[in-house]
C-alpha atoms as a PDB file:
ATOM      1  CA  UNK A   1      -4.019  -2.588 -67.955  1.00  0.00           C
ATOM      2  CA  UNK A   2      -0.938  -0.883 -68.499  1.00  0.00           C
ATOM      3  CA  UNK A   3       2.021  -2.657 -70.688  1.00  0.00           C
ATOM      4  CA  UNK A   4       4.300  -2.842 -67.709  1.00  0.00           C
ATOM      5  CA  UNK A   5       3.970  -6.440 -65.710  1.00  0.00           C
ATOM      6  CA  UNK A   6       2.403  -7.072 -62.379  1.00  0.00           C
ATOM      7  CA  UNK A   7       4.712  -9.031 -59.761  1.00  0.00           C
ATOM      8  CA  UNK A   8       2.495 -12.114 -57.915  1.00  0.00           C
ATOM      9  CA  UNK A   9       3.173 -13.500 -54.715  1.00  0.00           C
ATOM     10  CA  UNK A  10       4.778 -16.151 -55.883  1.00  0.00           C
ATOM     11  CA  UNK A  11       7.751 -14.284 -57.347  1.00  0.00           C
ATOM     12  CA  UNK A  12       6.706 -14.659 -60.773  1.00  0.00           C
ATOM     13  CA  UNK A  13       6.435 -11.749 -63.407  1.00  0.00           C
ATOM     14  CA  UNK A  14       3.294 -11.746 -65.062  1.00  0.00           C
ATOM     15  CA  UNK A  15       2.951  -9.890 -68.195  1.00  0.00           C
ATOM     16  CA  UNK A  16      -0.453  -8.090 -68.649  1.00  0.00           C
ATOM     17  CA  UNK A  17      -0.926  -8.644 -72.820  1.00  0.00           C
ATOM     18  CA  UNK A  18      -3.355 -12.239 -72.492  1.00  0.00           C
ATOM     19  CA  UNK A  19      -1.413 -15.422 -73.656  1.00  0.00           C
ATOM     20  CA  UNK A  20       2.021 -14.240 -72.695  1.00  0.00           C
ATOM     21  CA  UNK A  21       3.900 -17.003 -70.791  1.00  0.00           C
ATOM     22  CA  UNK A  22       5.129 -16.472 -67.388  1.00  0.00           C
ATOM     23  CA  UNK A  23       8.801 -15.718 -66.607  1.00  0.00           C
ATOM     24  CA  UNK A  24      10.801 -16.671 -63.525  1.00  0.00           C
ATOM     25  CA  UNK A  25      11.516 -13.507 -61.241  1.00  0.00           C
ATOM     26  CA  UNK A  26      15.475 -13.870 -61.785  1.00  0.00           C
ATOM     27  CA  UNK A  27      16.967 -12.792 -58.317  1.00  0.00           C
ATOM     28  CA  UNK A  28      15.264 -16.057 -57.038  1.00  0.00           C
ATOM     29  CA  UNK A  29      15.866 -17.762 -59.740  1.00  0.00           C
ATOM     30  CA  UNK A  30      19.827 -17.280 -59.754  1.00  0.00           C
ATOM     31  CA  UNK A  31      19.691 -17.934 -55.749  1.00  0.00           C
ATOM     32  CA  UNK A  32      18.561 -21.023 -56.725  1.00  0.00           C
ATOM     33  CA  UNK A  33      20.893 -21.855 -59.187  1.00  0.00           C
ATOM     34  CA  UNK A  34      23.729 -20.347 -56.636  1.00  0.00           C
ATOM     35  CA  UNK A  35      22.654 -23.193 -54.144  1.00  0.00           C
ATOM     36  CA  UNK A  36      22.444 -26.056 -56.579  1.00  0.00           C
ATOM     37  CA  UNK A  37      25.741 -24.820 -57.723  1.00  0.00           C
ATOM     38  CA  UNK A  38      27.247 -24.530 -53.912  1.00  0.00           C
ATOM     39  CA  UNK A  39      26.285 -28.231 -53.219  1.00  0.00           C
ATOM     40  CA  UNK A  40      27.448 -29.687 -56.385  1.00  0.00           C
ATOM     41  CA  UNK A  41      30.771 -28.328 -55.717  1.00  0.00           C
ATOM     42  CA  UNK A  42      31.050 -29.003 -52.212  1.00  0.00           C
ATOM     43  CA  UNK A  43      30.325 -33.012 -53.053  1.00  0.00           C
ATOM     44  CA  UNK A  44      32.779 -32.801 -55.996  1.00  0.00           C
ATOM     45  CA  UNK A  45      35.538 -31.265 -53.805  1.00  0.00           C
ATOM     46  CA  UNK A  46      34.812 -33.993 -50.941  1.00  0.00           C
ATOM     47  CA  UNK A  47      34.689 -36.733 -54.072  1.00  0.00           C
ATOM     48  CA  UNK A  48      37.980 -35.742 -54.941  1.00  0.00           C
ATOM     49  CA  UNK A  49      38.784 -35.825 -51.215  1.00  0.00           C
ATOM     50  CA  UNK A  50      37.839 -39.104 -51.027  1.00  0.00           C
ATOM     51  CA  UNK A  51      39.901 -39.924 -53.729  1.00  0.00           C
ATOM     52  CA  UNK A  52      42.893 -38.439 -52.802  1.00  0.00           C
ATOM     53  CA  UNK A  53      42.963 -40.731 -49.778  1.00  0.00           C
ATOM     54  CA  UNK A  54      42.109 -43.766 -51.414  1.00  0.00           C
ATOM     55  CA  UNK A  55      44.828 -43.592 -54.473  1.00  0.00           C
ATOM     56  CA  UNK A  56      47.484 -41.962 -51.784  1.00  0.00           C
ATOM     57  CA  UNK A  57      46.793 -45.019 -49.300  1.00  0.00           C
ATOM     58  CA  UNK A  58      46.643 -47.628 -52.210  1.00  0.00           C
ATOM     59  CA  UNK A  59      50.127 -46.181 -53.415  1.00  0.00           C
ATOM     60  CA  UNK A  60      51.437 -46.064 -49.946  1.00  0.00           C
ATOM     61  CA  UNK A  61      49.868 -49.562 -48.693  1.00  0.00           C
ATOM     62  CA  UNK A  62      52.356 -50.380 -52.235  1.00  0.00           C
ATOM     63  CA  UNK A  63      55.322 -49.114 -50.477  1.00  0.00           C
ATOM     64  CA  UNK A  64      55.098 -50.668 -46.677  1.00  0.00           C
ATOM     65  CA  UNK A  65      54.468 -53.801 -48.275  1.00  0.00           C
ATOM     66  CA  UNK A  66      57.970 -53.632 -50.535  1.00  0.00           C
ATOM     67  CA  UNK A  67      59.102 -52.211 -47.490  1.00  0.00           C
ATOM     68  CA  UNK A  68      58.316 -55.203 -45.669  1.00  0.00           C
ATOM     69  CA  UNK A  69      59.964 -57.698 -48.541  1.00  0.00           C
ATOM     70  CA  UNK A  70      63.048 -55.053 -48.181  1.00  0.00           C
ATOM     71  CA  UNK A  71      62.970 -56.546 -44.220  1.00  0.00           C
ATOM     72  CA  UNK A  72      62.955 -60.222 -45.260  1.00  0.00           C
ATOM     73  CA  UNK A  73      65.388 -59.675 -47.991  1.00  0.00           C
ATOM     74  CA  UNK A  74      67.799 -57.259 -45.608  1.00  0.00           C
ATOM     75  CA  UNK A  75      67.583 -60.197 -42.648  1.00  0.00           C
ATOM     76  CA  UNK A  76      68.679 -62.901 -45.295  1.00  0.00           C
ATOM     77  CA  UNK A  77      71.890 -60.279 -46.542  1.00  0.00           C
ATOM     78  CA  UNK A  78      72.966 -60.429 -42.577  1.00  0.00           C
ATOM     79  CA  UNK A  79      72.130 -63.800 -42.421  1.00  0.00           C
ATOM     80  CA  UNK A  80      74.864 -64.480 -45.134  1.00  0.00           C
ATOM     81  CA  UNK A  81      76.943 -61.816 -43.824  1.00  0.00           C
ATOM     82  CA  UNK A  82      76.599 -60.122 -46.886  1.00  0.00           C
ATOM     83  CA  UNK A  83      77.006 -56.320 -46.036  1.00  0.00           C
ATOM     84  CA  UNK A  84      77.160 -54.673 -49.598  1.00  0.00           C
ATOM     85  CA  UNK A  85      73.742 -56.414 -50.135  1.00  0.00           C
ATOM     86  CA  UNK A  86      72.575 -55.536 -46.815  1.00  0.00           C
ATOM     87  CA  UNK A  87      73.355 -51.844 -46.951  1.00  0.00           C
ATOM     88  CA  UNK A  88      71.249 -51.768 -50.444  1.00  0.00           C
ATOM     89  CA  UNK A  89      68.462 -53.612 -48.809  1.00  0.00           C
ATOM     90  CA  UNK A  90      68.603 -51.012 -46.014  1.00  0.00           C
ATOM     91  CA  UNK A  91      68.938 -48.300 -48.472  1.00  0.00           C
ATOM     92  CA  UNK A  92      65.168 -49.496 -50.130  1.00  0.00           C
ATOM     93  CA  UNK A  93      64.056 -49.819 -46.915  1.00  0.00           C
ATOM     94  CA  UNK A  94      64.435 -45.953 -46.271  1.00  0.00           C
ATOM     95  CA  UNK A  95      63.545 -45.266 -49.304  1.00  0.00           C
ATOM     96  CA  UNK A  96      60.494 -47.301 -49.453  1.00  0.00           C
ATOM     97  CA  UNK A  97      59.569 -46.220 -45.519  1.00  0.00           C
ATOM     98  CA  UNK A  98      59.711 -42.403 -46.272  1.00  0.00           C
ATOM     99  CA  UNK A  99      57.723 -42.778 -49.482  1.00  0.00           C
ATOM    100  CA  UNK A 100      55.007 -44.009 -47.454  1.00  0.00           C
ATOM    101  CA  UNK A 101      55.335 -41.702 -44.638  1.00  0.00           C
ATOM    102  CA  UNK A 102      55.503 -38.550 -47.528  1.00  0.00           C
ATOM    103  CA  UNK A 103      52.230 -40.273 -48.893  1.00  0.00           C
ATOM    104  CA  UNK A 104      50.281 -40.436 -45.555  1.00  0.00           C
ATOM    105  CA  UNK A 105      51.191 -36.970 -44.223  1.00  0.00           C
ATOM    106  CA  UNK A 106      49.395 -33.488 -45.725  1.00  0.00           C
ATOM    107  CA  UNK A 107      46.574 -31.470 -44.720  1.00  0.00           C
ATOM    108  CA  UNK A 108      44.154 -34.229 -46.746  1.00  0.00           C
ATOM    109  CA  UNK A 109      45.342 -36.979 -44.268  1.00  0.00           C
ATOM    110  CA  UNK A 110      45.116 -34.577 -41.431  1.00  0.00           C
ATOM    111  CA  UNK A 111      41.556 -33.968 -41.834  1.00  0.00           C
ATOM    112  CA  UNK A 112      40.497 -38.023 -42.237  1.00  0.00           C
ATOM    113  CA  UNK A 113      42.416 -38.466 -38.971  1.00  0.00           C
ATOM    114  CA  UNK A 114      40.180 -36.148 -37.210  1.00  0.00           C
ATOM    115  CA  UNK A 115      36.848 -37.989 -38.893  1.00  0.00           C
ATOM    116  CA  UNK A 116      35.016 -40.179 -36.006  1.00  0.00           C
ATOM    117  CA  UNK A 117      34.386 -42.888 -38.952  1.00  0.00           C
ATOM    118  CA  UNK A 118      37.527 -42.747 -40.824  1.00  0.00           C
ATOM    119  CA  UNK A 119      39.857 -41.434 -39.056  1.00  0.00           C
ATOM    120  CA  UNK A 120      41.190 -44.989 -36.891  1.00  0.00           C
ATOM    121  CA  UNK A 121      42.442 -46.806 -40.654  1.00  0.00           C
ATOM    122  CA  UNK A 122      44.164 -42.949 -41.263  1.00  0.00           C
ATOM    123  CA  UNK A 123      45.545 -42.633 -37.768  1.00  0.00           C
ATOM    124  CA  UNK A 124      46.901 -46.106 -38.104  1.00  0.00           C
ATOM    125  CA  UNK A 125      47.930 -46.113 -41.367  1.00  0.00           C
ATOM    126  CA  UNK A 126      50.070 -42.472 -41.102  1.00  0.00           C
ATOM    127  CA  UNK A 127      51.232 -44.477 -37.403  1.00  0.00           C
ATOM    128  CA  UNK A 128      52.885 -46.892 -39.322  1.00  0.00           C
ATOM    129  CA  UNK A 129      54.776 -45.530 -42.222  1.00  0.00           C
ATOM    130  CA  UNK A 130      55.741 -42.357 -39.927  1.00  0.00           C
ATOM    131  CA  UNK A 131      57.466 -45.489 -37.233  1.00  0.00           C
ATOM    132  CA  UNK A 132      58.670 -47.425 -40.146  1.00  0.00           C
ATOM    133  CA  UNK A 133      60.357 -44.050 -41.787  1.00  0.00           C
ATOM    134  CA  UNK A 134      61.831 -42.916 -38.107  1.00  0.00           C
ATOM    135  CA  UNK A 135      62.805 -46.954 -37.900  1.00  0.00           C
ATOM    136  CA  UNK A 136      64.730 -46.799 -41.111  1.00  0.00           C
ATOM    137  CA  UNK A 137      68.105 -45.580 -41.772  1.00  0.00           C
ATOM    138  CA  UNK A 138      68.778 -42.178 -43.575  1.00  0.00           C
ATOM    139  CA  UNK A 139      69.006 -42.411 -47.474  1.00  0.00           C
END
């Protein structure tokens, strides 16, 4: 035999000296690799996905709920006709209603609006702070 290897029909390159080891053809190998590779980052970048959405809505679910103790708090100010504490109470209100609406908006919450299995909690969810934040008087 000649010291140059034979190629199977596996893909494998088989040297012709008796004992050698055989040694992955590498264009199949690194295809291989490539794909592994491909998937690992496509589930990473829909991990992080994921948890974009779920630390955004936590944070935001944070806000329409002191938004909502802003409401109580701003009915009891008019209550006691107390209009400098009422206009501050309205004034957290906004603020608290266009945080949420700023966290629930983007391309991320875009895309889990269009999902068939997540996207009625995202459609709702960006439905309310975007009402509440049109609802709410300018900061």
């Amino acid at each position: 035999m000649s010291g140059k290897a034979n190629r199977t029909v596996a893909g494998l390159d088989q040297p012709s000296e008796a004992g050698s080891a055989r040694v992955p053809n590498e264009p199949a190998g690194n295809r291989r690799l490539l794909s592994k590779l491909g998937w690992l980052l496509l589930a990473g970048v829909l991990l992080a996905g994921l948890a974009w959405l779920l630390i955004t809505g936590l944070l935001a679910k944070r806000q329409l709920d002191a938004a909502q103790h802003d409401v109580s708090r701003l009915r009891a100010s008019v209550d006691a006709a107390d209009i400098s504490d009422a206009t501050r109470q309205a004034q957290l209100l906004a603020g608290h209603a266009h945080q949420a609406h700023r966290l629930t908006t983007g391309p991320s919450w875009w895309l889990a609006a269009q999902l068939p299995w997540l996207g009625r909690p995202a459609v709702a969810a960006r439905g309310d702070a975007n009402q509440l934040d049109q609802l709410s008087p300018a900061c």
